[in-house]
Protein backbone atom coordinates (compact mmCIF):
# COMPACT_ATOMS: atom_id res chain seq x y z
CA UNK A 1 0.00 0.00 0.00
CA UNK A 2 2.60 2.57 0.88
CA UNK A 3 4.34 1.95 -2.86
CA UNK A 4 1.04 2.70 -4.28
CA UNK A 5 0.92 5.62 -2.17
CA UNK A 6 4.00 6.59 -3.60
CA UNK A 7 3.94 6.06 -6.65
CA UNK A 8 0.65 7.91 -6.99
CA UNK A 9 2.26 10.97 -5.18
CA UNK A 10 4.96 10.78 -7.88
CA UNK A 11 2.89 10.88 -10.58
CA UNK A 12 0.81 13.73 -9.31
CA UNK A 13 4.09 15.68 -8.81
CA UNK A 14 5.76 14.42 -12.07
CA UNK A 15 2.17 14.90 -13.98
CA UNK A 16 1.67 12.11 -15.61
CA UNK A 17 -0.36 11.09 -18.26
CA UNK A 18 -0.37 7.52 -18.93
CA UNK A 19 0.68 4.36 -16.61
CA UNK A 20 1.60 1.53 -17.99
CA UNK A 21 1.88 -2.15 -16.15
CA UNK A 22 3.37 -4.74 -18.34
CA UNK A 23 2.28 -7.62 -16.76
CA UNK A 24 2.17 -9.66 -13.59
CA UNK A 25 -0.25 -7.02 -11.84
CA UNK A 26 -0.23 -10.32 -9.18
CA UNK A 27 1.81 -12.87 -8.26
CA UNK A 28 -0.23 -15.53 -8.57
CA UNK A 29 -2.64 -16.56 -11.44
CA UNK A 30 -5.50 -16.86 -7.82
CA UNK A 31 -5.13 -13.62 -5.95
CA UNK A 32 -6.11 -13.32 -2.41
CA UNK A 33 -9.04 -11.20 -2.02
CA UNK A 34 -6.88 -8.73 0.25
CA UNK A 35 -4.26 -8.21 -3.38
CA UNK A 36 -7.48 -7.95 -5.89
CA UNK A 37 -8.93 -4.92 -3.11
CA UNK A 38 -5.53 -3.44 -3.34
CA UNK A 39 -5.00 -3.14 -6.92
CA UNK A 40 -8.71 -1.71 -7.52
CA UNK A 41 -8.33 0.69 -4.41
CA UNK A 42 -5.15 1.92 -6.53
CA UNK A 43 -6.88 1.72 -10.03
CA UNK A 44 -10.13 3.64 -8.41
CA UNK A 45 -7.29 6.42 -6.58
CA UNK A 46 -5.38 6.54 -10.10
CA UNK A 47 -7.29 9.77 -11.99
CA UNK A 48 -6.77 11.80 -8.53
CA UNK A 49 -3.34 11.71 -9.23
CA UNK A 50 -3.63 13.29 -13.04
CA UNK A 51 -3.10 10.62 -14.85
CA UNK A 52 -5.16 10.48 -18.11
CA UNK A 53 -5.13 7.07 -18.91
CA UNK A 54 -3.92 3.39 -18.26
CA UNK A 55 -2.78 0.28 -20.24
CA UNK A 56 -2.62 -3.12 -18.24
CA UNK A 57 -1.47 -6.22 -19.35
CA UNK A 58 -1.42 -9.72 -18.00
CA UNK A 59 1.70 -11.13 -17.17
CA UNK A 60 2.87 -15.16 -16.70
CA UNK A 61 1.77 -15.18 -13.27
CA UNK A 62 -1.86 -13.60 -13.89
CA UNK A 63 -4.90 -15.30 -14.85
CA UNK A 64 -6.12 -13.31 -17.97
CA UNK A 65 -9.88 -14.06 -17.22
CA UNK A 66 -9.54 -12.14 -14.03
CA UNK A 67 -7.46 -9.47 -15.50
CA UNK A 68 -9.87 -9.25 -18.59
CA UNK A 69 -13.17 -9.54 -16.51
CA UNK A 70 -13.59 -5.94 -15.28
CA UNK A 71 -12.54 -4.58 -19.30
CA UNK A 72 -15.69 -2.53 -19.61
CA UNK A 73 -16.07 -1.20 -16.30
CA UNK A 74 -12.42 -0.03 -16.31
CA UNK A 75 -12.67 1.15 -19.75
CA UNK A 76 -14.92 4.12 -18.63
CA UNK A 77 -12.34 5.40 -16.66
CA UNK A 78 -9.84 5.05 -19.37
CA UNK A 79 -7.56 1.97 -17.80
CA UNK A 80 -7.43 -0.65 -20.50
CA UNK A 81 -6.58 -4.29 -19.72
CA UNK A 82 -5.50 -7.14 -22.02
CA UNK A 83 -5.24 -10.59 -20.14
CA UNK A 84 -4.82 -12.35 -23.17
CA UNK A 85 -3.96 -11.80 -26.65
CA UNK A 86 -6.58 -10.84 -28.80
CA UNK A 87 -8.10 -11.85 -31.95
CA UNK A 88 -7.13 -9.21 -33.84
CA UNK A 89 -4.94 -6.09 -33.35
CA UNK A 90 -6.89 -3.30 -33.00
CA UNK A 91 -8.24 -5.03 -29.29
CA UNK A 92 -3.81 -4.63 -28.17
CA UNK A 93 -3.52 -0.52 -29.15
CA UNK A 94 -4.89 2.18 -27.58
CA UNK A 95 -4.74 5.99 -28.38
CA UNK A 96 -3.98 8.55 -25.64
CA UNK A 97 -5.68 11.87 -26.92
CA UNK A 98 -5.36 15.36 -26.58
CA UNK A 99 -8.11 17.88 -25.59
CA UNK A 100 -9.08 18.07 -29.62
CA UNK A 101 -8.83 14.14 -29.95
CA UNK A 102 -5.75 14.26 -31.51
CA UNK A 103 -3.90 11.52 -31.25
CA UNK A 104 -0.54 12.13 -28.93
CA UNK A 105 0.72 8.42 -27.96
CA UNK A 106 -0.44 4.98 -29.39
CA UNK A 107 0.39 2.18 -26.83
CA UNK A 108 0.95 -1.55 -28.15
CA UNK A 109 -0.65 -3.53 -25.29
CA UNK A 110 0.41 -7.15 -25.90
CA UNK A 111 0.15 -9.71 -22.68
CA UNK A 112 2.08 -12.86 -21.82
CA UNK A 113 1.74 -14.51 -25.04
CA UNK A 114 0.74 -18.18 -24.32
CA UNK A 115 1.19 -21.26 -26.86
CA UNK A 116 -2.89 -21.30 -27.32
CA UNK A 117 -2.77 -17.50 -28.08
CA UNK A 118 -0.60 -17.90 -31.20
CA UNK A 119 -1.90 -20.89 -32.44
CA UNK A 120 1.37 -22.31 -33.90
CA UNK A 121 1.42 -25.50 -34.11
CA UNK A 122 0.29 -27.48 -37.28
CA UNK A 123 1.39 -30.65 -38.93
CA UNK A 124 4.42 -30.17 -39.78
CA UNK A 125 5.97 -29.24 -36.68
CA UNK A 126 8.19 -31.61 -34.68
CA UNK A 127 9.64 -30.97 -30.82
CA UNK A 128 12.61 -29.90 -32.40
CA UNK A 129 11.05 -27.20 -34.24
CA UNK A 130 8.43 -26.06 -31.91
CA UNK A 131 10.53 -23.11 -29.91
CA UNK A 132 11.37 -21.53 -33.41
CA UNK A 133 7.93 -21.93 -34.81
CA UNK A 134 6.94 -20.01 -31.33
CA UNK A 135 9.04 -17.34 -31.56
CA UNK A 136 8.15 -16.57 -35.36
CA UNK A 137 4.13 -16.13 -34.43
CA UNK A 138 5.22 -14.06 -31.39
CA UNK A 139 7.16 -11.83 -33.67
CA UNK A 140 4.41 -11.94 -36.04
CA UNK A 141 1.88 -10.90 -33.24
CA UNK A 142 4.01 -8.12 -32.50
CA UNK A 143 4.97 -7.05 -36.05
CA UNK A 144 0.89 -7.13 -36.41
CA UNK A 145 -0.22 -4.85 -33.22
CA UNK A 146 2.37 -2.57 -34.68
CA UNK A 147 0.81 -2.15 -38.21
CA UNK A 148 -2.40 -1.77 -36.11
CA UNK A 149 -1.23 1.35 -34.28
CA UNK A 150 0.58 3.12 -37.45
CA UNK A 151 -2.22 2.46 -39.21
CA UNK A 152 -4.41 4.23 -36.02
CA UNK A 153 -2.06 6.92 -35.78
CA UNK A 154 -3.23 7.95 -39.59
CA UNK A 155 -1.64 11.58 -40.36
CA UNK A 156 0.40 11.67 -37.26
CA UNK A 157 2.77 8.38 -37.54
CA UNK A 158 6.02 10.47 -37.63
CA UNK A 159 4.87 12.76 -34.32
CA UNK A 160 3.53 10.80 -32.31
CA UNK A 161 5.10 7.98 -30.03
CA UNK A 162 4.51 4.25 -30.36
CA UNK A 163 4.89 2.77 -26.56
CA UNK A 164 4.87 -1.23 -26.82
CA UNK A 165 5.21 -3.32 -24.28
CA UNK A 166 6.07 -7.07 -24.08
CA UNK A 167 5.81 -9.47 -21.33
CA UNK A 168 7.93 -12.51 -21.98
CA UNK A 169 10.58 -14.65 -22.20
CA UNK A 170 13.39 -13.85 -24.18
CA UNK A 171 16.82 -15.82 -25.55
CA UNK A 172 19.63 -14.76 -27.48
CA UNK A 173 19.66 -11.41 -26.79
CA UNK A 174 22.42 -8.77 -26.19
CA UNK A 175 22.64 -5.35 -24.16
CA UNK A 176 24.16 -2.90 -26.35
CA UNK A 177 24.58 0.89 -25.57
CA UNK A 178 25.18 4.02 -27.91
């Protein structure tokens, strides 16, 4: 409670317009009732501290039917949650707006990708090919919710800033700086 309490001080003094939690929003996919009063005391507290708008996304360790089951209600007050990946695109990017509805910020909103969200495996694929053939419909996913949020951004692609986030597993990678 007291980081919540923080961090909503901070964002008051730091006005802030958009929040964004990439995932794991609890530690367990079956939250105590004491962590699911918690989080909505801090999601009900969040537009005293300024901030326009939210973008949630379910992590490894949440259970995307209880992230995704309050969607509408939380929608009204601008906080958008994605438990799961959707069907198509346009239900992983949201526009934050100016006061003219101007588009400022498009946010890429994909969750924990699970094995039944990318539907990758067909015929063809063996044990030994099943990490790669992973990996390429996660990339597609993301190369997908990407189009989706040019595409939304229309007139003001080059301006405005595309904020993705990703909650996963990743190999191979490297740190670089410059």
């Amino acid at each position: 409670s007291q980081l919540l309490d923080w961090l909503l001080a901070l964002m008051r003094e730091r006005a802030v317009d958009a929040l964004v939690i990439a995932g794991d929003v609890y530690d367990s996919p079956t939250p105590s009732t004491a962590a699911q009063a918690l989080y909505y005391k801090f999601l009900a507290r969040l537009r005293q501290s300024g901030c326009r708008m939210a973008v949630i996304v379910g992590g490894n360790h949440d259970s995307p039917l209880l992230i995704n089951a309050p969607r509408e209600l939380l929608e009204h007050m601008d906080i958008h949650v994605v438990g799961r990946a959707s069907k198509s695109p346009d239900g992983e990017v949201f526009l934050l707006r100016d006061e003219s509805g101007r588009p400022q910020a498009a946010f890429c909103a994909v969750p924990f990708l699970r094995e039944s969200d990318l539907r990758t495996l067909t015929r063809s694929d063996t044990i030994e090919t099943r990490g790669e053939r992973i990996a390429e419909c996660a990339a597609q996913h993301y190369q997908g919710v990407v189009q989706e949020a040019l595409r939304q951004l229309g007139d003001v692609r080059e301006q405005a800033p595309i904020i993705a986030t990703g909650h996963l597993f990743a190999r191979g990678g490297a740190v670089g700086g410059g």
